[in-house]
N, C-alpha and C. Protein backbone atom coordinates (compact mmCIF):
# COMPACT_ATOMS: atom_id res chain seq x y z
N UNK A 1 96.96 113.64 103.04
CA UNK A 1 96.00 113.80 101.97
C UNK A 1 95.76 112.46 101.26
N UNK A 2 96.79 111.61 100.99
CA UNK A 2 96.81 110.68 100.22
C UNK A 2 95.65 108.60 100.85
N UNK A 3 95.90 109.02 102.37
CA UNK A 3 94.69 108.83 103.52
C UNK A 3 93.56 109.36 103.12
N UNK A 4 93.33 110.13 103.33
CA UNK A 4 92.22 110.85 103.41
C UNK A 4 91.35 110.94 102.25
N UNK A 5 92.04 110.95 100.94
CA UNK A 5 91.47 110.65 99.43
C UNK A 5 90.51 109.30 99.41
N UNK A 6 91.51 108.69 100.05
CA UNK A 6 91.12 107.35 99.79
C UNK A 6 90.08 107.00 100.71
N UNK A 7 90.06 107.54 101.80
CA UNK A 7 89.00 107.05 102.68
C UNK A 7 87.59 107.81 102.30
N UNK A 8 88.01 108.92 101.21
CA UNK A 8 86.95 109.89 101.40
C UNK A 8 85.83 109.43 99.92
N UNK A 9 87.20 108.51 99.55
CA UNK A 9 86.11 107.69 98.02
C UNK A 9 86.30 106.03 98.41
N UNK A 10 86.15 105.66 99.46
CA UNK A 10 85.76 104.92 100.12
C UNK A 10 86.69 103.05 100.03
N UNK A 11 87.38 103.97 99.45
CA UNK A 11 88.92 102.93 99.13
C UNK A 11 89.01 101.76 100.36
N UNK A 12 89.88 101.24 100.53
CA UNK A 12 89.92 99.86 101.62
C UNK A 12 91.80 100.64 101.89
N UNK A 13 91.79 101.53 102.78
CA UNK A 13 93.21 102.08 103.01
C UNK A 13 93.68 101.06 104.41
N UNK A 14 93.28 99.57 104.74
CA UNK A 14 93.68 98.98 105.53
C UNK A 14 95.39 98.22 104.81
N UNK A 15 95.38 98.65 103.66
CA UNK A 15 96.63 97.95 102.88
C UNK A 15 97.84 98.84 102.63
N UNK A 16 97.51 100.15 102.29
CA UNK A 16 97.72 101.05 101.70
C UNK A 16 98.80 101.86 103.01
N UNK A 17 99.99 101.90 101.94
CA UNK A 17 100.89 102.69 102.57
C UNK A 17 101.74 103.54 102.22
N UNK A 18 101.64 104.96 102.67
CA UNK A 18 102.02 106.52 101.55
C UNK A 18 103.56 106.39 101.59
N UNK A 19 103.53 106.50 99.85
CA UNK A 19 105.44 106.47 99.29
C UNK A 19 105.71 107.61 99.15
N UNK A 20 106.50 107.99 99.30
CA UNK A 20 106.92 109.97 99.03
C UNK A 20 106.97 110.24 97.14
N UNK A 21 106.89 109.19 96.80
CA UNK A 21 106.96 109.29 95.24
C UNK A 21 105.94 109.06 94.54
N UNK A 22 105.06 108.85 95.36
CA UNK A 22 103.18 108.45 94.79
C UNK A 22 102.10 109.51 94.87
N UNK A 23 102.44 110.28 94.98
CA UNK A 23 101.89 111.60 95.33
C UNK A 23 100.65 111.79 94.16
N UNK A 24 99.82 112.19 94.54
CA UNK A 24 98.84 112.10 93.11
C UNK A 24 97.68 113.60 93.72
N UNK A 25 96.92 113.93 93.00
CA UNK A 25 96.24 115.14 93.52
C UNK A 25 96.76 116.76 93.19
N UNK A 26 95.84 117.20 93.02
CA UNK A 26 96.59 118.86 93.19
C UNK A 26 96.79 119.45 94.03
N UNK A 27 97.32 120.59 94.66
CA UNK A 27 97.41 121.25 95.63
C UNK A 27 95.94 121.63 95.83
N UNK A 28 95.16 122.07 95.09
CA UNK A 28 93.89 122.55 95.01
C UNK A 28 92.96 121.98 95.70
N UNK A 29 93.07 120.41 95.57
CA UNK A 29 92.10 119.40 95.76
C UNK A 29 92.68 119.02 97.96
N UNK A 30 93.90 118.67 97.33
CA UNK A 30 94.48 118.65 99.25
C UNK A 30 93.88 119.52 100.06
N UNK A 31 94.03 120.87 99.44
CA UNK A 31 93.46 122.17 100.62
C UNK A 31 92.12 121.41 100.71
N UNK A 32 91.08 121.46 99.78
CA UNK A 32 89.79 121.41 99.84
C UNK A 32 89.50 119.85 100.87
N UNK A 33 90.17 119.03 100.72
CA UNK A 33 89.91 117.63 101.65
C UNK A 33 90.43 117.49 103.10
N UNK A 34 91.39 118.62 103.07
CA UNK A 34 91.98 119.20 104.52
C UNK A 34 91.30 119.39 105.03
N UNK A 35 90.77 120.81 104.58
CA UNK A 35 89.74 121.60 105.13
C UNK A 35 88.19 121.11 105.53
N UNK A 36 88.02 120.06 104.74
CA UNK A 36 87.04 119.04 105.29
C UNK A 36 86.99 118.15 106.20
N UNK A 37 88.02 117.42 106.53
CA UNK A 37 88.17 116.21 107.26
C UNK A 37 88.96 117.31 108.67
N UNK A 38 89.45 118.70 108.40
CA UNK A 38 89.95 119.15 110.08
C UNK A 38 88.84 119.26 111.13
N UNK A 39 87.65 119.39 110.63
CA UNK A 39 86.86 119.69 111.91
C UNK A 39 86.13 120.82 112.55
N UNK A 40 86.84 121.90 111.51
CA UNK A 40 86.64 123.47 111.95
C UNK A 40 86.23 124.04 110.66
N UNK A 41 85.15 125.13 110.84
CA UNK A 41 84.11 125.24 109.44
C UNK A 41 85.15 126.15 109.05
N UNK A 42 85.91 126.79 109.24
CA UNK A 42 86.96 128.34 108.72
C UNK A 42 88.26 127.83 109.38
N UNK A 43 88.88 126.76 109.53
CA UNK A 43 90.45 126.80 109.37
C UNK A 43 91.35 127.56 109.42
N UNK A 44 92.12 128.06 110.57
CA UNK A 44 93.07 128.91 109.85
C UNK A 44 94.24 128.30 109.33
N UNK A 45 95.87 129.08 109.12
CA UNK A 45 96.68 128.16 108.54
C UNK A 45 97.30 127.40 109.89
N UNK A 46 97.65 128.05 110.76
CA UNK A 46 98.22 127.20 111.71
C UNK A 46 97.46 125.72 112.38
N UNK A 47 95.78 125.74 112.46
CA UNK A 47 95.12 124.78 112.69
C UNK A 47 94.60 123.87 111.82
N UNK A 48 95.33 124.12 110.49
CA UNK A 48 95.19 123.31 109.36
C UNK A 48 96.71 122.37 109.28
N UNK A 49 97.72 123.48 109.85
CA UNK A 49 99.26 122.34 110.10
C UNK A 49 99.46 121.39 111.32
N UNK A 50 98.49 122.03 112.44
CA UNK A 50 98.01 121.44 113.63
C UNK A 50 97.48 119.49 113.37
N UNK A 51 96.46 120.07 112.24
CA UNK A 51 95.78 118.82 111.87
C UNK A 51 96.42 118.23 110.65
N UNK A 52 97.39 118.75 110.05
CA UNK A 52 97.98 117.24 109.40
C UNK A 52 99.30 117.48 110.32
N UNK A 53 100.28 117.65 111.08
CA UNK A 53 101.28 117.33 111.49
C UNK A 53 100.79 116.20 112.53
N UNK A 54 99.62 116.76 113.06
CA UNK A 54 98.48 115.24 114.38
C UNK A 54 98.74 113.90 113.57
N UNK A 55 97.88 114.69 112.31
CA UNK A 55 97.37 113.12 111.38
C UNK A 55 98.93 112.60 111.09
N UNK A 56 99.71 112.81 110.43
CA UNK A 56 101.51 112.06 109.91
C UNK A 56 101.55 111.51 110.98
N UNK A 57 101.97 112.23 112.38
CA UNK A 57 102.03 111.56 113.03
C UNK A 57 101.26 110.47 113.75
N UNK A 58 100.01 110.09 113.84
CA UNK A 58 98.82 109.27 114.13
C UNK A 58 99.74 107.91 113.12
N UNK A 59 99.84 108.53 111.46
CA UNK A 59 99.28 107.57 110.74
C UNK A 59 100.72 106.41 110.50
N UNK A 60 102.11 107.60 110.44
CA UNK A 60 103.62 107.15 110.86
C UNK A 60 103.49 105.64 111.52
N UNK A 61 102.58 106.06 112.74
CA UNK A 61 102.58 105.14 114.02
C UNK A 61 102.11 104.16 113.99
N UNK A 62 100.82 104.02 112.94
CA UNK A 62 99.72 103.32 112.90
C UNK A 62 100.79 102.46 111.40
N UNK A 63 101.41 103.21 110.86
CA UNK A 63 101.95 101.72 109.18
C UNK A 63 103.06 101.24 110.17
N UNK A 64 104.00 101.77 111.30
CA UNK A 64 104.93 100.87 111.80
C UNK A 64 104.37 99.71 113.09
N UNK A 65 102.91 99.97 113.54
CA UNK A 65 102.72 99.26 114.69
C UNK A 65 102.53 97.70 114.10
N UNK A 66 102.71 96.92 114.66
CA UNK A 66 102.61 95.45 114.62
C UNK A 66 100.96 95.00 114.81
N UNK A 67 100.38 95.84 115.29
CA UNK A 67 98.88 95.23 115.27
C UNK A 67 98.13 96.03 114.43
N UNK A 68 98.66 96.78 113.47
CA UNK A 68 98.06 97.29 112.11
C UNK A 68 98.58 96.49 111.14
N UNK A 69 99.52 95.90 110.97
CA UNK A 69 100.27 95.16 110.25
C UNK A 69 99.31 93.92 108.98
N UNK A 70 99.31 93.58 108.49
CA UNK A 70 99.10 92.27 107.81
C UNK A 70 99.08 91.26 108.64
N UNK A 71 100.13 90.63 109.42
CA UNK A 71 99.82 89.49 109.97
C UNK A 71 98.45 90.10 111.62
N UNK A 72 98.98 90.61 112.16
CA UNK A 72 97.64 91.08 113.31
C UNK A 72 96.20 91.03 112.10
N UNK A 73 96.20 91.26 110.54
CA UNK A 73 95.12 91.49 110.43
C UNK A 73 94.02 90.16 109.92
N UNK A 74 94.99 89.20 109.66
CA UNK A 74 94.49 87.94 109.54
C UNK A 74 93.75 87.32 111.03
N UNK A 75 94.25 87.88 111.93
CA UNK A 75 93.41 87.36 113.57
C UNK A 75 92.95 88.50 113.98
N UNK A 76 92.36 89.43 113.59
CA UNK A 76 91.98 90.58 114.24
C UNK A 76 91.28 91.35 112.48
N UNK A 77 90.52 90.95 112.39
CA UNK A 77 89.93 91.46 111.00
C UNK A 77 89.04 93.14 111.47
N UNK A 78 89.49 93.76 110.83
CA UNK A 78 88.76 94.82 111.52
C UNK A 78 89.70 95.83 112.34
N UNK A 79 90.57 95.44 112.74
CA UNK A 79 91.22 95.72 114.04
C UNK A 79 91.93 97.10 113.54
C-alpha cells in the first residue's frame, strides 16, 4: 500500500523504501487502492492476497537488487 500511495499521487518512489514503523493510511483507504491497482473490477479476498503477497514479493526483490539500488541509478537513470 505504502508503494502504491505514492505512485498513485505521483511521488518519485525510485528512493523510497517501506519501514514496518512508517505505516501511514487507514485500513479504509488500503482496501480502496488495493482494489484499484489489482486489476479485477470485483476482487475477491483471496485474489486481493494473491495481489499483494505478488506485489511484497516483486517489491522485497526490487529494494535488495543491486540494479535498483542508488549507485546502478546514477548510470542507468530510469532503470
Amino acid at each position: 500500500y505504502q508503494y502504491l500511495s505514492r505512485y498513485k499521487q505521483k511521488e518519485n518512489i525510485d528512493q523510497f523504501t517501506f519501514l514496518p514503523g512508517m505505516i501511514k493510511g487507514a485500513e479504509k483507504e488500503c482496501l480502496a487502492c488495493l482494489m484499484e491497482f489489482c486489476g479485477r473490477r470485483d476482487p475477491s479476498w483471496t485474489e486481493l492476497s494473491n495481489f499483494t503477497h505478488f506485489l511484497n514479493f516483486q517489491l522485497r526483490n526490487c529494494e535488495k537488487s543491486v540494479f535498483c539500488s542508488s549507485v546502478a541509478g546514477w548510470e542507468f537513470h530510469g532503470f
